[in-house]
C-alpha atoms as a PDB file:
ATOM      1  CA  UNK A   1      26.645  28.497  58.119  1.00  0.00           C
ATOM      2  CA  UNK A   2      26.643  24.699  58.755  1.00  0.00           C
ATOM      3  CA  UNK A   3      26.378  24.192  54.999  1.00  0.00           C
ATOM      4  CA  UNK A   4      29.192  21.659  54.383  1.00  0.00           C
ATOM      5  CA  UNK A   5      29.091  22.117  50.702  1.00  0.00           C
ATOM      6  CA  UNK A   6      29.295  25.598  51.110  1.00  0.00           C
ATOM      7  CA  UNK A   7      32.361  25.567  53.017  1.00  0.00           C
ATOM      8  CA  UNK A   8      34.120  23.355  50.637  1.00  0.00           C
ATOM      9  CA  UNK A   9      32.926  25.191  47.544  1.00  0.00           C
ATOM     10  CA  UNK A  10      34.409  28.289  49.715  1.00  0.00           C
ATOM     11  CA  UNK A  11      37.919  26.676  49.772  1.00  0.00           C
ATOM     12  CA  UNK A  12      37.986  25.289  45.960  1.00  0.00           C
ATOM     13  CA  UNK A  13      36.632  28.680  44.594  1.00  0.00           C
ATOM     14  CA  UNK A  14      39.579  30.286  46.749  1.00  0.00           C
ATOM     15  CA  UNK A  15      41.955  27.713  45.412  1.00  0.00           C
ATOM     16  CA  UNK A  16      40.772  28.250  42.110  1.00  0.00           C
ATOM     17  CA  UNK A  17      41.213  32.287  42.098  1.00  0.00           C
ATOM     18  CA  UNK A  18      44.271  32.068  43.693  1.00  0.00           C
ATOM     19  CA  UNK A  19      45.309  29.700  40.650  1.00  0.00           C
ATOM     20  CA  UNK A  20      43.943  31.771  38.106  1.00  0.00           C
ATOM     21  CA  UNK A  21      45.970  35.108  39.564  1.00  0.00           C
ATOM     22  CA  UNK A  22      49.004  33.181  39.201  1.00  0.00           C
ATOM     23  CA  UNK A  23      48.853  31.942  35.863  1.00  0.00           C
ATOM     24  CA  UNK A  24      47.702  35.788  35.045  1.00  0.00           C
ATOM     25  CA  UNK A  25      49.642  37.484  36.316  1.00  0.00           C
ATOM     26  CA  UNK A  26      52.891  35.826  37.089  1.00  0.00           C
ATOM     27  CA  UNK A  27      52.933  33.587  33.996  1.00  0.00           C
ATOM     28  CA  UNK A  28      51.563  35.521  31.166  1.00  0.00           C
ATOM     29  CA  UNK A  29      51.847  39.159  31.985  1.00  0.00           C
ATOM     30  CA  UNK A  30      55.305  38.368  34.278  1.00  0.00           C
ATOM     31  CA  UNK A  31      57.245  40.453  31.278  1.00  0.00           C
ATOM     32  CA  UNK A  32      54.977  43.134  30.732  1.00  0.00           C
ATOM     33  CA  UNK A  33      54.798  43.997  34.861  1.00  0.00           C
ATOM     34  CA  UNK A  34      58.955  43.614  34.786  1.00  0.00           C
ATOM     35  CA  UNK A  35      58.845  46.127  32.261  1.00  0.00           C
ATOM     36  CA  UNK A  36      56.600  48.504  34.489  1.00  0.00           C
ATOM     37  CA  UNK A  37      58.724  47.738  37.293  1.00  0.00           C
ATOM     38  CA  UNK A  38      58.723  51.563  38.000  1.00  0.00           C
ATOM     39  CA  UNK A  39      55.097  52.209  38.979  1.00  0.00           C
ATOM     40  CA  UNK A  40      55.004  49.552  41.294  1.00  0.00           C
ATOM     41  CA  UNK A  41      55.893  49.159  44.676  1.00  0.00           C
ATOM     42  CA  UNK A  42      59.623  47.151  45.048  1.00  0.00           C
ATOM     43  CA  UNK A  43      59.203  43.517  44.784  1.00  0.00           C
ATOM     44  CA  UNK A  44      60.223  43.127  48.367  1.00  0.00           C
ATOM     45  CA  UNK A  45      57.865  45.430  49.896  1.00  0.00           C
ATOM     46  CA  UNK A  46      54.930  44.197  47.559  1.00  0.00           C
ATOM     47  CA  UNK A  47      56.206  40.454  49.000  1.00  0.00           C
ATOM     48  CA  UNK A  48      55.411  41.596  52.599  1.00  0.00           C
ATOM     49  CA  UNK A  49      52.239  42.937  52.113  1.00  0.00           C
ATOM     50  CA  UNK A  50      51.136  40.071  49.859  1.00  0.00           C
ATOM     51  CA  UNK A  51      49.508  39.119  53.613  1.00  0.00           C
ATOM     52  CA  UNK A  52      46.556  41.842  52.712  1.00  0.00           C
ATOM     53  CA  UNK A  53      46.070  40.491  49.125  1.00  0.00           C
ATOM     54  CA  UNK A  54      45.462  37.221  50.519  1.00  0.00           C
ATOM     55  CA  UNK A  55      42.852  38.734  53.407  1.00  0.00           C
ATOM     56  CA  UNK A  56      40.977  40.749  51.083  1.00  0.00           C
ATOM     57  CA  UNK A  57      40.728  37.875  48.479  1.00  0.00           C
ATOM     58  CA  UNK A  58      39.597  35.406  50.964  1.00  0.00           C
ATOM     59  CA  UNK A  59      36.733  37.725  51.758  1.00  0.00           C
ATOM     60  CA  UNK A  60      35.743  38.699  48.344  1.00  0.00           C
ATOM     61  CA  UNK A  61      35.591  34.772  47.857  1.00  0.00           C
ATOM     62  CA  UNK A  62      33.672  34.342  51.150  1.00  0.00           C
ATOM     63  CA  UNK A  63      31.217  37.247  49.839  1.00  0.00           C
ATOM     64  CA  UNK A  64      30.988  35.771  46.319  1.00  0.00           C
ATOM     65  CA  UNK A  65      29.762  32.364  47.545  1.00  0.00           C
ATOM     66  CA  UNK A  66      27.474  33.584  50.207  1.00  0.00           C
ATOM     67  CA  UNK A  67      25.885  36.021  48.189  1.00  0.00           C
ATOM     68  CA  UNK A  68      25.341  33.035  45.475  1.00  0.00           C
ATOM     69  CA  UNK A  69      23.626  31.010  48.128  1.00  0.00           C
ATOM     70  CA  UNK A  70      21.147  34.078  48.917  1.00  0.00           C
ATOM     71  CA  UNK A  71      19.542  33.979  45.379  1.00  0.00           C
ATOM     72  CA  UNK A  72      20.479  30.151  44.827  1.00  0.00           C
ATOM     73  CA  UNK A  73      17.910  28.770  42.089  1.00  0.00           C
ATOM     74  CA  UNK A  74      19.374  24.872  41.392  1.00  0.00           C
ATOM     75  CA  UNK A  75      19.651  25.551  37.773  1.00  0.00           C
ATOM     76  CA  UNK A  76      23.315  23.726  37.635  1.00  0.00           C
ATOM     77  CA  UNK A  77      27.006  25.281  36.349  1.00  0.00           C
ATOM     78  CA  UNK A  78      24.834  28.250  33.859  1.00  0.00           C
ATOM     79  CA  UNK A  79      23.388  30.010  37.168  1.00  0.00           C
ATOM     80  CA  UNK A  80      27.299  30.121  38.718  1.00  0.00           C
ATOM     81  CA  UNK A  81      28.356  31.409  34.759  1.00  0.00           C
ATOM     82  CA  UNK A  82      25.700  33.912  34.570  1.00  0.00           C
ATOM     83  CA  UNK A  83      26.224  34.801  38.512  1.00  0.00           C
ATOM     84  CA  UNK A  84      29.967  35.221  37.634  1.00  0.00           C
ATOM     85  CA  UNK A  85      29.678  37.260  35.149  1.00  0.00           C
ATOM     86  CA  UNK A  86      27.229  39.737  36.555  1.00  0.00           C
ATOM     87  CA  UNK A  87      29.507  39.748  39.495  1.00  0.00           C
ATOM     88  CA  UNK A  88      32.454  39.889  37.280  1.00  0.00           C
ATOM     89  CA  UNK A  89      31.138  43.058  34.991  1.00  0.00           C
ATOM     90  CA  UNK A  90      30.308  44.595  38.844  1.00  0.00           C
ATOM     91  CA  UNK A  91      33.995  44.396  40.535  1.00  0.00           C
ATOM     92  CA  UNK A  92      36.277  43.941  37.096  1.00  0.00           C
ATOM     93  CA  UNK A  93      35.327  47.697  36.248  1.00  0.00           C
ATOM     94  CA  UNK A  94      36.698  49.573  39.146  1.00  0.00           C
ATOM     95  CA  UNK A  95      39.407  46.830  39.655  1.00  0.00           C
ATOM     96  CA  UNK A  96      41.242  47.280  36.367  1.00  0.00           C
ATOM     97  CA  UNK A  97      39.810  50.833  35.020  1.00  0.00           C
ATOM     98  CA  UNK A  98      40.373  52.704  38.170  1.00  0.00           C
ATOM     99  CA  UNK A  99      44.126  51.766  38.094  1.00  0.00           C
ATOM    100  CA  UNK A 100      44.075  52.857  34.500  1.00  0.00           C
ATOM    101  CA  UNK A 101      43.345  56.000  35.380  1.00  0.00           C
ATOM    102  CA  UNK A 102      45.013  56.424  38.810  1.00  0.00           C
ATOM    103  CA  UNK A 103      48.497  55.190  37.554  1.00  0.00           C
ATOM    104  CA  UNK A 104      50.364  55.184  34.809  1.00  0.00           C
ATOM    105  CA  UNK A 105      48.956  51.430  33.654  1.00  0.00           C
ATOM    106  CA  UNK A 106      48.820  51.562  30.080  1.00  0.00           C
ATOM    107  CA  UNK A 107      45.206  50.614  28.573  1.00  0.00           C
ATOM    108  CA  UNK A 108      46.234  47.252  26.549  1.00  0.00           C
ATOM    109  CA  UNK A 109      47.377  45.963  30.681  1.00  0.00           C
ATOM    110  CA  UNK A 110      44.039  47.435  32.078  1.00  0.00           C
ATOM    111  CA  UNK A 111      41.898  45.814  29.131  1.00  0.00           C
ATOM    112  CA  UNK A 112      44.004  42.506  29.942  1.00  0.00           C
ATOM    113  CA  UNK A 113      43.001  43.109  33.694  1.00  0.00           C
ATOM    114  CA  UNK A 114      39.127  43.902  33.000  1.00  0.00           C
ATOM    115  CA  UNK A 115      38.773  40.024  30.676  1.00  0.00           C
ATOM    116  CA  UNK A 116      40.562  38.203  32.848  1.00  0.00           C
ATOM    117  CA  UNK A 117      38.860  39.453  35.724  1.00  0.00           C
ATOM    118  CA  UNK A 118      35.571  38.536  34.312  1.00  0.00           C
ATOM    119  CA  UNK A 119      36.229  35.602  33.275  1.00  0.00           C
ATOM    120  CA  UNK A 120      37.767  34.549  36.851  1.00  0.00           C
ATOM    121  CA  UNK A 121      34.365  35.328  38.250  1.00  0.00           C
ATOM    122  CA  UNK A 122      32.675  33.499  35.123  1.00  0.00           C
ATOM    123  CA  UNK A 123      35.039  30.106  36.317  1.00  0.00           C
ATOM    124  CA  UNK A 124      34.458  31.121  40.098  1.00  0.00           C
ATOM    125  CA  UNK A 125      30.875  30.395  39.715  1.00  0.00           C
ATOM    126  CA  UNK A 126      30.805  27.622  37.819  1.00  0.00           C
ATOM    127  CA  UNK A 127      32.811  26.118  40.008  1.00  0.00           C
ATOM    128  CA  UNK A 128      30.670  26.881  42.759  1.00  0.00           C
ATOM    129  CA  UNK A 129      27.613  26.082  41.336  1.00  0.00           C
ATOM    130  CA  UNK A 130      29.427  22.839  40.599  1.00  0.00           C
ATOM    131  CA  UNK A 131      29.826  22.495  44.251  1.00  0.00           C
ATOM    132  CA  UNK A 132      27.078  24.111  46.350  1.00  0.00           C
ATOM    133  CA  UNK A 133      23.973  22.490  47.376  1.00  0.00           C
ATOM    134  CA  UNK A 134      21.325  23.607  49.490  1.00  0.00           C
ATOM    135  CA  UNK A 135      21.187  22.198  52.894  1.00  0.00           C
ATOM    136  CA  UNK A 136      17.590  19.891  52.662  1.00  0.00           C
ATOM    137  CA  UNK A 137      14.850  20.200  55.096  1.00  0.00           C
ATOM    138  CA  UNK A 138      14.088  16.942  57.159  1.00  0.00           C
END
């Protein structure tokens, strides 16, 4: 992967998620997780493990954009929105209903989970799509 473009859509996409989880999930649901403060892991203990969360997102991203390039058709920001969503309706599912029905996560936070979640993928693609460009022959 020499694709320079690539690469740099890699880190902005990452940048962007990463973004998008914090004004989520700190900023507009930072009451409602306080007030299920007791299905959660301590604060602490989530803090030093926030390592992993950081891992696996960087490899979901790094998954996300190279899948993308595989079926890459040059039809501008609508092929990352329409590749977003798809991949968003794929992963939001089991990310926010699984929870649901694992935990004690009441359905109004796992609905809240399942749209955002799609529509991070929706503004992870176009922002890719933004980005990416095929490496040219010659």
């Amino acid at each position: 992967m020499k694709n320079k473009t690539f690469w740099i859509g890699l880190i902005v996409v990452f940048i962007v998620m990463q973004a998008l989880g914090y004004v989520i999930h700190e900023v507009l649901m930072g009451d409602t997780y306080e007030k299920l403060a007791s299905i959660f892991r301590p604060e602490a203990e989530m803090m030093d493990m926030m390592w992993m969360m950081m891992v696996s997102g960087a490899v979901m991203m790094f998954m996300f954009c190279y899948i993308f390039t595989r079926g890459y058709e040059d039809k501008g920001i609508m092929e990352g929105v329409r590749f977003g969503f798809l991949i968003g309706l794929l992963m939001a599912g089991p990310m926010a209903i699984d929870p649901h029905v694992i935990y004690p996560v009441p359905a109004d936070v796992a609905t809240i989970w399942l749209i955002s979640s799609i529509a991070s993928f929706i503004v992870a693609g176009a922002v890719f799509a933004a980005i990416y460009k095929p490496d040219t022959a010659g």
